[in-house]
Protein backbone atom coordinates (compact mmCIF):
# COMPACT_ATOMS: atom_id res chain seq x y z
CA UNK A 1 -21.60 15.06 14.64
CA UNK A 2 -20.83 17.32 11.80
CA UNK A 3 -17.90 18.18 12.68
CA UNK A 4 -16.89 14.57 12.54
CA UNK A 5 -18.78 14.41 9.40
CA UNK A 6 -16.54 17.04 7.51
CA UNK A 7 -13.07 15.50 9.34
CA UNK A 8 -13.69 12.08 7.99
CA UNK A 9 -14.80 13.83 4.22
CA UNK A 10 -10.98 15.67 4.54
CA UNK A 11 -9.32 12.35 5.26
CA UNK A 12 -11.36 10.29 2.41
CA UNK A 13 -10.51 13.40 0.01
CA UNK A 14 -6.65 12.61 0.79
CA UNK A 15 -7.10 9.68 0.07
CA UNK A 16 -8.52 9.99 -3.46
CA UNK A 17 -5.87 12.37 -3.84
CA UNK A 18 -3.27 10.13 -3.08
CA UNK A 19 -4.81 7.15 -4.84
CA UNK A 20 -5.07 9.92 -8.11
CA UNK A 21 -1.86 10.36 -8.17
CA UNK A 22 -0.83 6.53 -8.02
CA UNK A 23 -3.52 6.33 -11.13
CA UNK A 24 -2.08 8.48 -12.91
CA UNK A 25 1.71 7.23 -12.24
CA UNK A 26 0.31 3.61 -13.67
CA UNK A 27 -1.83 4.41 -16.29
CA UNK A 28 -2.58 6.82 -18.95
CA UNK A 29 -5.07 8.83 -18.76
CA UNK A 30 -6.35 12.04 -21.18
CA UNK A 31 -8.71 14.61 -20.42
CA UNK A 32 -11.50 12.73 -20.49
CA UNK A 33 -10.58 9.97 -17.77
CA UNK A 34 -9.62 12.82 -15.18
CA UNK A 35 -13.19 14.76 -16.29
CA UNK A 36 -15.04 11.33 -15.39
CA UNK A 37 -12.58 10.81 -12.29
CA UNK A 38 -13.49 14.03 -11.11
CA UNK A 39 -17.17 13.72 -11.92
CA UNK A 40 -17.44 10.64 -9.60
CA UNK A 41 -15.51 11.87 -6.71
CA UNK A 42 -17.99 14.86 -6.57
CA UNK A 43 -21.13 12.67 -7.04
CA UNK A 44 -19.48 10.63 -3.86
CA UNK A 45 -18.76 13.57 -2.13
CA UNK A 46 -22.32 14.79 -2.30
CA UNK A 47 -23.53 11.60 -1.79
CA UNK A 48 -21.82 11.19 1.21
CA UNK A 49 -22.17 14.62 2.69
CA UNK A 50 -26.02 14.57 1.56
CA UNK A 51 -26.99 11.23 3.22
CA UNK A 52 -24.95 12.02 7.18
CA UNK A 53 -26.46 15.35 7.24
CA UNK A 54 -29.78 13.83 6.87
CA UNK A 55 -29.47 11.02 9.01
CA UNK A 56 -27.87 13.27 11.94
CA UNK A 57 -30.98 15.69 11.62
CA UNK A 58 -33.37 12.69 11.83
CA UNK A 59 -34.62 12.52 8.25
CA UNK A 60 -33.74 9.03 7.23
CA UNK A 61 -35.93 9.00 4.38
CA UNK A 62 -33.74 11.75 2.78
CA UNK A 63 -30.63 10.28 3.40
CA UNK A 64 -31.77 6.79 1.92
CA UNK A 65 -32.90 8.51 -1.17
CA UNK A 66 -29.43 10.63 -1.04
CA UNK A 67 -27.71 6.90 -1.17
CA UNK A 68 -29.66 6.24 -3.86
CA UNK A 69 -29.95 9.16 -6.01
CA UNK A 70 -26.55 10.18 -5.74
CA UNK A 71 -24.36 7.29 -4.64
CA UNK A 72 -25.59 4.79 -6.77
CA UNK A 73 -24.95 6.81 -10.24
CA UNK A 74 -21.25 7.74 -8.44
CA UNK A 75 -20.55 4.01 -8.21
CA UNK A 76 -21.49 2.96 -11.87
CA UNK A 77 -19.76 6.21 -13.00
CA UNK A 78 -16.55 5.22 -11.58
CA UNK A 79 -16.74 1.45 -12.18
CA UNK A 80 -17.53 2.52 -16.09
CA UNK A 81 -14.41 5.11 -15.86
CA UNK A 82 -12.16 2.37 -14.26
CA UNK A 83 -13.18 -0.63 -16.94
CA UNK A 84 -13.36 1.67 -19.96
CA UNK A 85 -10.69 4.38 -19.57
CA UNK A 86 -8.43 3.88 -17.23
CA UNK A 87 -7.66 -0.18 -17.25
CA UNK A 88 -7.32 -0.67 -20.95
CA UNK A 89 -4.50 1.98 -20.90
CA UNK A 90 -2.02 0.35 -18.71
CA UNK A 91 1.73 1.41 -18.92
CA UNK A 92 3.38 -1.31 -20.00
CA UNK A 93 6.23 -2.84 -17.77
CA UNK A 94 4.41 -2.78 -14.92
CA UNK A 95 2.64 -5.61 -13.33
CA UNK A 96 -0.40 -5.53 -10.78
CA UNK A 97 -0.31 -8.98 -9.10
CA UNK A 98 2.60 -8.98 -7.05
CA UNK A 99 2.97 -12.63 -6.79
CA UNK A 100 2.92 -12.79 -10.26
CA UNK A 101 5.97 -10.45 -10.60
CA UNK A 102 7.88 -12.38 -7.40
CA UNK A 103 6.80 -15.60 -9.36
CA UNK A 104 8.57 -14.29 -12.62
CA UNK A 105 11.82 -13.66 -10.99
CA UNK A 106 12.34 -16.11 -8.76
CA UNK A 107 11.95 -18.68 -12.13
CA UNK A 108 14.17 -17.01 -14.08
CA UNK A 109 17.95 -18.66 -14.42
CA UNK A 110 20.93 -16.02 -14.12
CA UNK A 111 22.71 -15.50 -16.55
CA UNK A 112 26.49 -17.07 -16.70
CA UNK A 113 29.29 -15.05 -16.20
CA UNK A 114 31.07 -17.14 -19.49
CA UNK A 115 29.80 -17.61 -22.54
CA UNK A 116 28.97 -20.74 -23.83
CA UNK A 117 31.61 -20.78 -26.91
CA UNK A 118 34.52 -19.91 -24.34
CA UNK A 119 34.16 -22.84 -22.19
């Protein structure tokens, strides 16, 4: 069970890795942003490790209060990092509703090959 525990932690740390790196091609971020990035993914970490462990030894009280004491303060860290830091610092150029991008140039006319004072 542990095993399976620590295989499914590598897989969700790839992913965060991955999902970094598409942050960080899309936004701007300084030093602080990756320190609170960092901060959350270890709170989650331990939260997650923290609360399987305990439930696959048969202390569900300690895993609960694992969920709680660590996995609640790892969600409102990185909801806080994601509204504060990284949102508000959107390259520009880049839109993040697809249909609104589709939308925009599927409405816009092409340009004529003349110009208008030749014809």
């Amino acid at each position: 069970m542990i095993g399976l525990m620590w295989y499914l932690m590598g897989m969700m740390t790839t992913g965060a890795a991955w999902g970094y790196v598409h942050l960080s091609k899309r936004y701007q971020m300084n030093w602080i942003t990756h320190l609170a990035l960092a901060a959350a993914f270890g709170i989650l970490w331990i939260c997650i490790g923290w609360s399987w462990a305990s439930f696959a030894e048969g202390e569900p009280q300690s895993g609960a209060m694992g969920l709680v004491c660590f996995g609640l303060p790892g969600i409102i860290l990185l909801n806080l990092t994601w509204k504060r830091l990284i949102l508000p610092k959107k390259i520009t150029g880049q839109t993040t509703d697809r249909r609104q991008s589709a939308k925009t140039s599927f409405s816009e006319k092409p340009q004529s090959e003349t110009p208008a004072s030749a014809a």
